[in-house]
PDB file of N, CA and C in Angstrom:
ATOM      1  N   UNK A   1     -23.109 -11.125  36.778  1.00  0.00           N
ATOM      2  CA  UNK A   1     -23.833 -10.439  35.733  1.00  0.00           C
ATOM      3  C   UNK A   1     -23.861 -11.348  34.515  1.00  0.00           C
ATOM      4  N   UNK A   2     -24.599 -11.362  33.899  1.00  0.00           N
ATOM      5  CA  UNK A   2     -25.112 -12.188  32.788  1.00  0.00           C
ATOM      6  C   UNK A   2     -24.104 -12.188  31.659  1.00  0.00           C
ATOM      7  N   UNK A   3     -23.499 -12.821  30.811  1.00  0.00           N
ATOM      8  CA  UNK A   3     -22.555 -12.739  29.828  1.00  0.00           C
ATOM      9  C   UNK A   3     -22.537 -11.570  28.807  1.00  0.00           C
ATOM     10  N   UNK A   4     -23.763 -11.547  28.237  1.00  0.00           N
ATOM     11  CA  UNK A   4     -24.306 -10.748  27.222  1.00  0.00           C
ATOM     12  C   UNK A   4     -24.503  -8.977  28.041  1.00  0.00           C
ATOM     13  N   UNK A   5     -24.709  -8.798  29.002  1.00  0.00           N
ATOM     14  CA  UNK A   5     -24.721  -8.004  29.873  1.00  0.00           C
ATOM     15  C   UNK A   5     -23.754  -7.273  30.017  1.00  0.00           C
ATOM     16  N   UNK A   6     -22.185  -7.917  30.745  1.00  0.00           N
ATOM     17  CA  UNK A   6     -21.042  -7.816  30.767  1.00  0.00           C
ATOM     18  C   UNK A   6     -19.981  -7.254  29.226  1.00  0.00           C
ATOM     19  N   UNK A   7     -20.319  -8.156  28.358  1.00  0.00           N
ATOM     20  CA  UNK A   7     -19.929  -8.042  26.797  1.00  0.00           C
ATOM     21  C   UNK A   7     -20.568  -6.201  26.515  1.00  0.00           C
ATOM     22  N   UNK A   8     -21.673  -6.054  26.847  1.00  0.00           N
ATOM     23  CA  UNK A   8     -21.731  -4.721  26.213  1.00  0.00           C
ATOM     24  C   UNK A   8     -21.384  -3.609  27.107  1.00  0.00           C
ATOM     25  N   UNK A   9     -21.157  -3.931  27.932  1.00  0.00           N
ATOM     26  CA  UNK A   9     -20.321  -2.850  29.526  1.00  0.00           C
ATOM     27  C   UNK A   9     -19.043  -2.161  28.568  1.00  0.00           C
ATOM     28  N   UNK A  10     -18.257  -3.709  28.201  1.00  0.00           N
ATOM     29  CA  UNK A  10     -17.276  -4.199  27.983  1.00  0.00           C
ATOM     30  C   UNK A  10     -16.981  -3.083  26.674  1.00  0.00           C
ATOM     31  N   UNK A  11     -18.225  -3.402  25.497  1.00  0.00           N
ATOM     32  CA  UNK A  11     -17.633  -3.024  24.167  1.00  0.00           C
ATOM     33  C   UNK A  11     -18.089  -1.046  24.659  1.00  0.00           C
ATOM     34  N   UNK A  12     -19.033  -1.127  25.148  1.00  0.00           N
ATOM     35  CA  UNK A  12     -19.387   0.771  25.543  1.00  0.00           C
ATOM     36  C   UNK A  12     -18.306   1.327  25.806  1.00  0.00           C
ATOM     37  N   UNK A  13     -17.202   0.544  26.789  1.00  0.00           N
ATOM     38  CA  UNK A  13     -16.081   1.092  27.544  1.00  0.00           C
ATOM     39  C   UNK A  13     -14.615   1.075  26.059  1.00  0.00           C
ATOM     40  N   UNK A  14     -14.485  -0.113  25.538  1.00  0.00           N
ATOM     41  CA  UNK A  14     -14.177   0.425  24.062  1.00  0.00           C
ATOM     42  C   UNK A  14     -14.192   0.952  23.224  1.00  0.00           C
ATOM     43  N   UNK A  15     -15.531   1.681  23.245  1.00  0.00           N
ATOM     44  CA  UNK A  15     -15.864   2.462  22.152  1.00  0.00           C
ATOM     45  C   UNK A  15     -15.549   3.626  22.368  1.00  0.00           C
ATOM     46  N   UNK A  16     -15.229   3.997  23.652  1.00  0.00           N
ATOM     47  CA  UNK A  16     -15.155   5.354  24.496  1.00  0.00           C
ATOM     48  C   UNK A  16     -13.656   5.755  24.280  1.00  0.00           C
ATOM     49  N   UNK A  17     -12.816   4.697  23.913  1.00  0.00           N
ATOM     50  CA  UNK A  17     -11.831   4.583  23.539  1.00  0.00           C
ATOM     51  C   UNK A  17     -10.814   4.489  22.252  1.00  0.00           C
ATOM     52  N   UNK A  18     -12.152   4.226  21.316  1.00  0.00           N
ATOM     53  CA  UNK A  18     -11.744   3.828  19.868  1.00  0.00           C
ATOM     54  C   UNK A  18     -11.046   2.383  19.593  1.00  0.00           C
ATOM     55  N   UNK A  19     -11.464   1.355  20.816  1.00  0.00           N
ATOM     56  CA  UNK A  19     -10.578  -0.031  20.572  1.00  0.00           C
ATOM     57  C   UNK A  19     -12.254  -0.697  20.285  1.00  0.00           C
ATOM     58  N   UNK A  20     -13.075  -0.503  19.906  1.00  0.00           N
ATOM     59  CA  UNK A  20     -13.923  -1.832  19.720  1.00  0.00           C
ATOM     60  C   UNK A  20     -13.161  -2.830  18.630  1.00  0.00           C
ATOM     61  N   UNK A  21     -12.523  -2.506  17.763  1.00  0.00           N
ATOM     62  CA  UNK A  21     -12.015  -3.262  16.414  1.00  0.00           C
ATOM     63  C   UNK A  21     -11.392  -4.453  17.055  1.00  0.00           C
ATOM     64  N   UNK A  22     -11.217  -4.749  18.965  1.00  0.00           N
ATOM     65  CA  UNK A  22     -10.051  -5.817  19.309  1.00  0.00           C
ATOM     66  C   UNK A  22     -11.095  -6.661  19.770  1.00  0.00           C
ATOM     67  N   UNK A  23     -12.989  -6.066  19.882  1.00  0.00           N
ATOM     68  CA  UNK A  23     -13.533  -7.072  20.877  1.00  0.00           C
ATOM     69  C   UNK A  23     -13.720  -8.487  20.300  1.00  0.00           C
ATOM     70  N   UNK A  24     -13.280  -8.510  19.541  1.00  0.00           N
ATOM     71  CA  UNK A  24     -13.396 -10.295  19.107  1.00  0.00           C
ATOM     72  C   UNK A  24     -12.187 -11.371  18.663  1.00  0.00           C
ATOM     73  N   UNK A  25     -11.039 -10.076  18.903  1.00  0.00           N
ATOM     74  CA  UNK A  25      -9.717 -10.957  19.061  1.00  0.00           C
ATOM     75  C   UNK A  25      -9.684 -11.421  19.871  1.00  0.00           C
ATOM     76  N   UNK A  26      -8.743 -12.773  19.676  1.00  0.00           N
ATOM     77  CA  UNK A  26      -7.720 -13.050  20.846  1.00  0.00           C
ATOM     78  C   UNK A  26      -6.626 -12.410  21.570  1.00  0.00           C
ATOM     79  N   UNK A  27      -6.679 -13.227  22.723  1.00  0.00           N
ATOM     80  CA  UNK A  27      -5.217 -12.757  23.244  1.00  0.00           C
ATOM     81  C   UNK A  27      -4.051 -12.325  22.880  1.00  0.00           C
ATOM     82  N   UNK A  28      -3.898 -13.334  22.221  1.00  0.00           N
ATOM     83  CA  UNK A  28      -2.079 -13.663  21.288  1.00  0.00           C
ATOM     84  C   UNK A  28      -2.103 -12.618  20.118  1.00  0.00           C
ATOM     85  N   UNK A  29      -3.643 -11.952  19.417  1.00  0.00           N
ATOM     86  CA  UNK A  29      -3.826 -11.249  18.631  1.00  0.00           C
ATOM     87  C   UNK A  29      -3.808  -9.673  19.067  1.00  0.00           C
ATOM     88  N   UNK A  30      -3.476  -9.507  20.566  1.00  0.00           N
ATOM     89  CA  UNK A  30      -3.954  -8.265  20.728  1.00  0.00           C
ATOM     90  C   UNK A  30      -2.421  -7.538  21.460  1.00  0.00           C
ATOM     91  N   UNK A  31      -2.118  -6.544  20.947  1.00  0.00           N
ATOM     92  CA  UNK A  31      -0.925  -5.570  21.769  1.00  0.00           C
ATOM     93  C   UNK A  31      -0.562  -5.361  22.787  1.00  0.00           C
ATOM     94  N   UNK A  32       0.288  -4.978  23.488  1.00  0.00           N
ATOM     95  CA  UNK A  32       0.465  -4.962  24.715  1.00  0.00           C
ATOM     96  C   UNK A  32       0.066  -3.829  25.457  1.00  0.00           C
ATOM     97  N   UNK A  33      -0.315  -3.056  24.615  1.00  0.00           N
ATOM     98  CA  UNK A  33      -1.558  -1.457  24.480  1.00  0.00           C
ATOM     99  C   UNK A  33      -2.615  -2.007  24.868  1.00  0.00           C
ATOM    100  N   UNK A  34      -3.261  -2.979  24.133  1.00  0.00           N
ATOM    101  CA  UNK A  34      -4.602  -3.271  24.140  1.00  0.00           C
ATOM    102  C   UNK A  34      -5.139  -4.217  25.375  1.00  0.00           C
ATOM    103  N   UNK A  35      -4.079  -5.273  25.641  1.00  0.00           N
ATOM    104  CA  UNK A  35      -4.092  -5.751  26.603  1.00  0.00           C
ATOM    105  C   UNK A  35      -4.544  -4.822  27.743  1.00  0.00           C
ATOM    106  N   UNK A  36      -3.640  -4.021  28.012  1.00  0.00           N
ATOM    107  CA  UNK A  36      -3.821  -3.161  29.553  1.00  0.00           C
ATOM    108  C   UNK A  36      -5.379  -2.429  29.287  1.00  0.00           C
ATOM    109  N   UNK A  37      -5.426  -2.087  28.220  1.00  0.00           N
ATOM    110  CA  UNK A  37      -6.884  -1.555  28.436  1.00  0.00           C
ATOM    111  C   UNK A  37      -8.294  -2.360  28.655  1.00  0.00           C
ATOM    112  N   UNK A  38      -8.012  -3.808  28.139  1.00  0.00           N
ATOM    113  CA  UNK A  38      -8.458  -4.888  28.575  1.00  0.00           C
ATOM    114  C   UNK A  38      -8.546  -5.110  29.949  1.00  0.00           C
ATOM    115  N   UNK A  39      -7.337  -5.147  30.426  1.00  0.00           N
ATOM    116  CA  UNK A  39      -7.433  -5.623  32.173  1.00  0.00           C
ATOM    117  C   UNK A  39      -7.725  -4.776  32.929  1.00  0.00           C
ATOM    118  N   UNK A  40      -7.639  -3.158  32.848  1.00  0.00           N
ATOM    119  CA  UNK A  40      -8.368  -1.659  33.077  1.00  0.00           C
ATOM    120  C   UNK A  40      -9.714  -1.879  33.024  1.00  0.00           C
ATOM    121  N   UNK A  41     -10.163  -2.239  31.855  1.00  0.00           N
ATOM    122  CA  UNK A  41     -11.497  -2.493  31.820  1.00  0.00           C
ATOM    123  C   UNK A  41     -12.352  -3.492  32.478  1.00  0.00           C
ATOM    124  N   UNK A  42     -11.759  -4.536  32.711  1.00  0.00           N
ATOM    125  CA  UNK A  42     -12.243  -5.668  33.594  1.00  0.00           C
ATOM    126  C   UNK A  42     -12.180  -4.971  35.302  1.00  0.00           C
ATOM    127  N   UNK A  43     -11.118  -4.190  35.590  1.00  0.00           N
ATOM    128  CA  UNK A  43     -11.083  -3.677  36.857  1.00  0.00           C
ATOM    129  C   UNK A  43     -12.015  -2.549  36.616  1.00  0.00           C
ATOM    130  N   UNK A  44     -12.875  -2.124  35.982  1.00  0.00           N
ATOM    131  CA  UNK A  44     -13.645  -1.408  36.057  1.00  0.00           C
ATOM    132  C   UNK A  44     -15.031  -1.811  36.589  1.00  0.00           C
ATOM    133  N   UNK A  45     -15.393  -3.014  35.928  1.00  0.00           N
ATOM    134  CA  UNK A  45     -16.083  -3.612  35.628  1.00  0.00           C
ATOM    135  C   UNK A  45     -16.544  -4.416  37.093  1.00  0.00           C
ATOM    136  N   UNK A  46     -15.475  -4.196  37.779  1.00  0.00           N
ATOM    137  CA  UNK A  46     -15.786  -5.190  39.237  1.00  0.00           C
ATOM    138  C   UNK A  46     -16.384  -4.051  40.437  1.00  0.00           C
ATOM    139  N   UNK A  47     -16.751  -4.550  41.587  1.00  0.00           N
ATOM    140  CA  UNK A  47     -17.524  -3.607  42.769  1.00  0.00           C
ATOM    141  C   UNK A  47     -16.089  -3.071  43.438  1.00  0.00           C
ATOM    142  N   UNK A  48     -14.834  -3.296  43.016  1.00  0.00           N
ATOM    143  CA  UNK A  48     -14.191  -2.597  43.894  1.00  0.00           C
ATOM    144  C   UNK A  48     -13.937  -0.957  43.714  1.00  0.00           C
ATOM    145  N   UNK A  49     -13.854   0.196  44.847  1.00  0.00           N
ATOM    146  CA  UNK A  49     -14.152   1.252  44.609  1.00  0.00           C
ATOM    147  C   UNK A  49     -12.709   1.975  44.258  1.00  0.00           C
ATOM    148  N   UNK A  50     -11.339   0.801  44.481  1.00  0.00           N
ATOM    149  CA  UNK A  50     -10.020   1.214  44.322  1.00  0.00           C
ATOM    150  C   UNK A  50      -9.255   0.549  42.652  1.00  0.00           C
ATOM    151  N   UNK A  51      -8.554   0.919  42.074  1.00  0.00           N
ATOM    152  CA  UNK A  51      -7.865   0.131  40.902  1.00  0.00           C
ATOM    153  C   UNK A  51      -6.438   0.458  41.406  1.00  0.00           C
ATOM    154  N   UNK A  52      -5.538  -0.574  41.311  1.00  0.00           N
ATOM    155  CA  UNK A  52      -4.522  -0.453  41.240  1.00  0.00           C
ATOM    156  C   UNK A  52      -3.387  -1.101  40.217  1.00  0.00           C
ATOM    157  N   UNK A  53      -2.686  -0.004  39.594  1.00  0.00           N
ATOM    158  CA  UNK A  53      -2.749  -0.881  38.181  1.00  0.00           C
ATOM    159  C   UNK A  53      -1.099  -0.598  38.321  1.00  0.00           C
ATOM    160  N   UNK A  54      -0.144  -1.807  37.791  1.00  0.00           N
ATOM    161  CA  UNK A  54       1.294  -1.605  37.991  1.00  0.00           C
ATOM    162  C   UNK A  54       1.726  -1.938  36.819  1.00  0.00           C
ATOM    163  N   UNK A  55       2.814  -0.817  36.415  1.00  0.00           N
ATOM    164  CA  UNK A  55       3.336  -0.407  34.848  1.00  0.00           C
ATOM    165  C   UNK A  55       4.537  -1.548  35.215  1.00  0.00           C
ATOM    166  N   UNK A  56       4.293  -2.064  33.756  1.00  0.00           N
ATOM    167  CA  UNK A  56       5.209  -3.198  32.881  1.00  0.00           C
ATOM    168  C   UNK A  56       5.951  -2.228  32.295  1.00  0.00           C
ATOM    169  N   UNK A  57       7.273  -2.826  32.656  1.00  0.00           N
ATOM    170  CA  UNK A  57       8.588  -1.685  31.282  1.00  0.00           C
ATOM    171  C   UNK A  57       7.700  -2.632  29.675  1.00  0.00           C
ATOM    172  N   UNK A  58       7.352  -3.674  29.924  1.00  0.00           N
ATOM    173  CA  UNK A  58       6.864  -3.743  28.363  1.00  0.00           C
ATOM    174  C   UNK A  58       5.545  -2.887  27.881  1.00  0.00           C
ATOM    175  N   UNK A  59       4.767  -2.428  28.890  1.00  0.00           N
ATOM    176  CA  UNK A  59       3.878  -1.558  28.584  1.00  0.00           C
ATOM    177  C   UNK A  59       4.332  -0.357  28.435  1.00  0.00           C
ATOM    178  N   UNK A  60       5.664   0.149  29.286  1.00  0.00           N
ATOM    179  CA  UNK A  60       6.199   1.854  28.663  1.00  0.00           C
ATOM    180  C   UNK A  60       6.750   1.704  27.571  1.00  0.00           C
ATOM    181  N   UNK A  61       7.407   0.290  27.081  1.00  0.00           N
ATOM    182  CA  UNK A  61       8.057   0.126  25.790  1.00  0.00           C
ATOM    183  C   UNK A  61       7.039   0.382  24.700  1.00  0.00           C
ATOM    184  N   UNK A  62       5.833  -0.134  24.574  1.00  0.00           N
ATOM    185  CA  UNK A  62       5.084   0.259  23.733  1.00  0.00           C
ATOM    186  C   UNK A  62       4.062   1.142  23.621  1.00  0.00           C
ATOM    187  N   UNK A  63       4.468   1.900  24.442  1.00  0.00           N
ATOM    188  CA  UNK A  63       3.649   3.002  24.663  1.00  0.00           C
ATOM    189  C   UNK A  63       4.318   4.585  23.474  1.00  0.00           C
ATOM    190  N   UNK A  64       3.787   4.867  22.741  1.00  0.00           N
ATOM    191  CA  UNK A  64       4.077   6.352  21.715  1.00  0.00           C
ATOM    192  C   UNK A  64       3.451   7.046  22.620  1.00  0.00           C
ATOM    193  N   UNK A  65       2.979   7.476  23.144  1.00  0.00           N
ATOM    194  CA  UNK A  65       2.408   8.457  23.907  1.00  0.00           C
ATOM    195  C   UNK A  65       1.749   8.274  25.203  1.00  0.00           C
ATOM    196  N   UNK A  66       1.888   8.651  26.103  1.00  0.00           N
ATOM    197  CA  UNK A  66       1.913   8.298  27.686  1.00  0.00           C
ATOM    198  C   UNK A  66       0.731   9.109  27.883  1.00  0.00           C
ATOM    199  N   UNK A  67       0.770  10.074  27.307  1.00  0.00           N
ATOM    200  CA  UNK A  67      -0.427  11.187  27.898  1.00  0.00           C
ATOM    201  C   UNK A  67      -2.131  10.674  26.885  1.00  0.00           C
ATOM    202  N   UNK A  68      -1.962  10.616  26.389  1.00  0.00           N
ATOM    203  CA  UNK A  68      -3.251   9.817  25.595  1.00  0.00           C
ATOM    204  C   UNK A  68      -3.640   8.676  26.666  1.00  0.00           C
ATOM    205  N   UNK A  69      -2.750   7.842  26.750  1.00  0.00           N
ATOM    206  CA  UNK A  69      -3.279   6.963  28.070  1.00  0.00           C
ATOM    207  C   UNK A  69      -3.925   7.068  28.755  1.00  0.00           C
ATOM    208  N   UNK A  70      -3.048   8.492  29.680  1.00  0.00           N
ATOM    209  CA  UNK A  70      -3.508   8.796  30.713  1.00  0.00           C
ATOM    210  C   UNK A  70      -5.181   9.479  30.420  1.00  0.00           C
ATOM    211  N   UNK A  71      -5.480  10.327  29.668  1.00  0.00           N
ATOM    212  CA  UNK A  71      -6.234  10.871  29.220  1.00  0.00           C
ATOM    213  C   UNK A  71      -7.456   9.650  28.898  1.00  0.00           C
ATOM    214  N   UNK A  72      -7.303   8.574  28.516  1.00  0.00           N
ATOM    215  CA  UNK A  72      -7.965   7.442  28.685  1.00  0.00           C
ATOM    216  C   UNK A  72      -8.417   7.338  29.631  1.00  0.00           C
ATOM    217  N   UNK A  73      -7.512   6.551  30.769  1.00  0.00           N
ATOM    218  CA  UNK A  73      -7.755   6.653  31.892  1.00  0.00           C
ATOM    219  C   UNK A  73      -8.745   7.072  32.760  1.00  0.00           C
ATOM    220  N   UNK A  74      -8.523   8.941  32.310  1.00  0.00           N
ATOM    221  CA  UNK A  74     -10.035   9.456  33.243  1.00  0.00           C
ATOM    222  C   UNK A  74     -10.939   9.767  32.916  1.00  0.00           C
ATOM    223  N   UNK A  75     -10.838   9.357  31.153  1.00  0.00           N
ATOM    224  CA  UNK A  75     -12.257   9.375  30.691  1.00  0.00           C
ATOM    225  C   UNK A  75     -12.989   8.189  30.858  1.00  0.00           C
ATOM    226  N   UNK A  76     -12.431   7.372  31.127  1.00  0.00           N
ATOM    227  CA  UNK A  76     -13.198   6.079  31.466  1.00  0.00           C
ATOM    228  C   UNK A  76     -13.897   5.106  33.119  1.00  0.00           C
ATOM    229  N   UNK A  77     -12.789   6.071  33.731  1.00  0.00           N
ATOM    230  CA  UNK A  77     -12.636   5.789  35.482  1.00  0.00           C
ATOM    231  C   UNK A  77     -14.063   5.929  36.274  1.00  0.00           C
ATOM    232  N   UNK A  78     -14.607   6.586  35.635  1.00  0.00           N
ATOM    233  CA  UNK A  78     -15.955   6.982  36.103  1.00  0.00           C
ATOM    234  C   UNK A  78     -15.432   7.612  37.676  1.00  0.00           C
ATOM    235  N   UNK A  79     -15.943   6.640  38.532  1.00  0.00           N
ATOM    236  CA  UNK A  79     -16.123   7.256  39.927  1.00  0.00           C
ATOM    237  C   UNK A  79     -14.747   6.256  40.809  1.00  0.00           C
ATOM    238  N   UNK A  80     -14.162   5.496  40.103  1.00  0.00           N
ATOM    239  CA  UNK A  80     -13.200   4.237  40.754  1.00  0.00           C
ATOM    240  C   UNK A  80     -12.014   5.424  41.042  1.00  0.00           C
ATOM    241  N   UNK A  81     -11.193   4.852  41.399  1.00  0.00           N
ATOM    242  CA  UNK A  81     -10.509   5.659  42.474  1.00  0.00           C
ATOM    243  C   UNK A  81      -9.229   4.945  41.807  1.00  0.00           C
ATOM    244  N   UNK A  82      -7.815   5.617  40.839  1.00  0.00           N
ATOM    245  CA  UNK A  82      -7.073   4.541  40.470  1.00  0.00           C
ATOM    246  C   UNK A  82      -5.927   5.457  40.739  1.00  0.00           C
ATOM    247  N   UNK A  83      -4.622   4.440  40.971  1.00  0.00           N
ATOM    248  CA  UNK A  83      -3.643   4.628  41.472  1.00  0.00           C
ATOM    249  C   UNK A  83      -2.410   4.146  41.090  1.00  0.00           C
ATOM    250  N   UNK A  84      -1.482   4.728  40.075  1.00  0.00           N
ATOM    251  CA  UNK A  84      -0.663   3.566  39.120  1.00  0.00           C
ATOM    252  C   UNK A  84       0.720   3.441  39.798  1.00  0.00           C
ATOM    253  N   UNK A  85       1.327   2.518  40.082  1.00  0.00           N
ATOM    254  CA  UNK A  85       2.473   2.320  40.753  1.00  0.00           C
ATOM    255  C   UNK A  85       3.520   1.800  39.799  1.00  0.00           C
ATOM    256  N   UNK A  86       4.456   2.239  39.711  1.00  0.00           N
ATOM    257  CA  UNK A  86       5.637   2.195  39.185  1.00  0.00           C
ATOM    258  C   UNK A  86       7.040   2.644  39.622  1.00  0.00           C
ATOM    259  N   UNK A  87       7.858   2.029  39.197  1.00  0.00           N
ATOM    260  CA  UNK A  87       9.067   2.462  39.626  1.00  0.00           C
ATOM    261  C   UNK A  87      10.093   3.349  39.586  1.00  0.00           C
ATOM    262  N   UNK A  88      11.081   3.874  40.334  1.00  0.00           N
ATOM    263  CA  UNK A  88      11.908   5.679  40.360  1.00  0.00           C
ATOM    264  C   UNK A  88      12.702   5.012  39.431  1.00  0.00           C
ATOM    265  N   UNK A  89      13.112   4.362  38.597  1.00  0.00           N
ATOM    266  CA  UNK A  89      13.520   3.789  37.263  1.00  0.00           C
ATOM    267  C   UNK A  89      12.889   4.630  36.624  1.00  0.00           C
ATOM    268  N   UNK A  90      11.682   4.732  36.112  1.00  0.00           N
ATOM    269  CA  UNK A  90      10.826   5.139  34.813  1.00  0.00           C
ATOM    270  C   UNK A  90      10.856   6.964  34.938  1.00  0.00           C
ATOM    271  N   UNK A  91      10.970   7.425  36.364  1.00  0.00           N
ATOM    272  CA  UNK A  91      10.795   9.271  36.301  1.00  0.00           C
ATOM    273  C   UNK A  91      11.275   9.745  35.715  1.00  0.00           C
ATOM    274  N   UNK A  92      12.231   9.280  34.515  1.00  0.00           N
ATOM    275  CA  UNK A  92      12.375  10.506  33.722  1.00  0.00           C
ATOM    276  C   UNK A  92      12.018   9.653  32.250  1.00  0.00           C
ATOM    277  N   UNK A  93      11.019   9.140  32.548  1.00  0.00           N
ATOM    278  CA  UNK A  93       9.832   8.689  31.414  1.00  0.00           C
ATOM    279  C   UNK A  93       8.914   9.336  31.076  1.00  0.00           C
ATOM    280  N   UNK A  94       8.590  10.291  32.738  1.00  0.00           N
ATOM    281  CA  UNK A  94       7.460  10.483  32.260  1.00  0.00           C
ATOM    282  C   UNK A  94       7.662  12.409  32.256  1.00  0.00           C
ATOM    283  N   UNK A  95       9.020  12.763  32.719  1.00  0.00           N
ATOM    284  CA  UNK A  95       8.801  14.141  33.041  1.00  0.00           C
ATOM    285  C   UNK A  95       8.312  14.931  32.174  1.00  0.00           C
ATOM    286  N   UNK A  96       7.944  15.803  32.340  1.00  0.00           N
ATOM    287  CA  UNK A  96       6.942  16.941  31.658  1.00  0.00           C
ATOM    288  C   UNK A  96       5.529  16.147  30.937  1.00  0.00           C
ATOM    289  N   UNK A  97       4.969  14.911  31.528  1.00  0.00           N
ATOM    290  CA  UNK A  97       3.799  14.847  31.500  1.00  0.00           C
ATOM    291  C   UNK A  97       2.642  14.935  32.635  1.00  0.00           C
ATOM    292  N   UNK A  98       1.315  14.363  32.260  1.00  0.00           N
ATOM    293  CA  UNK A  98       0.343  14.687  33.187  1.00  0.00           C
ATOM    294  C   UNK A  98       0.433  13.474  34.343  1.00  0.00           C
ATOM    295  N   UNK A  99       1.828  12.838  34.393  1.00  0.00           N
ATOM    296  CA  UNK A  99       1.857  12.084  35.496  1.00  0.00           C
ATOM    297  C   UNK A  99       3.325  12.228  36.006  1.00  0.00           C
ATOM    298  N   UNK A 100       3.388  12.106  36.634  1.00  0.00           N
ATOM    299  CA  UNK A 100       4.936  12.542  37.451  1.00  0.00           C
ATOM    300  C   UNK A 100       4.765  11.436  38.823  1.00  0.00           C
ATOM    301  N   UNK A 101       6.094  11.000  39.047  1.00  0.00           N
ATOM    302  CA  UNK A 101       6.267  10.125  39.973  1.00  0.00           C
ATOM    303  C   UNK A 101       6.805  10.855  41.367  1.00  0.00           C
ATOM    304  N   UNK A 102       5.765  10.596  42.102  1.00  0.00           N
ATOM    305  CA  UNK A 102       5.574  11.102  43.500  1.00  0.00           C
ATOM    306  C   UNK A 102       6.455  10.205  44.807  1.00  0.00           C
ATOM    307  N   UNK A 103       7.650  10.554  45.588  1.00  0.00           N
ATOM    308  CA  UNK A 103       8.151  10.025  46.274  1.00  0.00           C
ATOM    309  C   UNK A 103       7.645  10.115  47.673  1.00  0.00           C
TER     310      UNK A 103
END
């Protein structure tokens, strides 16, 4: 897909989010929040019909709220099919939210 093409996929799917303010940072400039929604978004962005996305303890570290995420997540997923894997370490990270770790 064409650069300019891609770039506005890119900033639509930010905006849906309230992060356009990062599309012209850098890397080294951007959170470890922002990052994942970055690489979420690029896996969006591709023909595969599965995402599989695996939680960094540095991404639960900076995470204030888990459920906003998630809530991200399926407002943005469209029709992709995603599946977050993490470890029986983190289950009582997430108890009493909209994700619970399934054995």
């Amino acid at each position: 897909m064409p650069r300019s093409k891609a770039e506005k996929i890119a900033r639509d799917f930010l905006s849906k989010v309230d992060l356009e303010h990062i599309e012209f940072k850098r890397e080294n400039q951007c959170t470890i929040v922002e990052l994942f929604y970055v690489m979420f978004i690029r896996a969006l962005m591709s023909k595969n019909e599965y995402i599989f996305i695996e939680v960094k303890h540095s991404v639960l570290e900076s995470l204030k709220d888990i459920k906003s995420v998630f809530q991200n997540i399926n407002l943005l997923k469209g029709d992709k099919n995603i599946f977050i894997l993490d470890l029986l370490e983190n289950e009582n990270y997430y108890k009493g939210s909209l994700c619970n770790i399934v054995k």
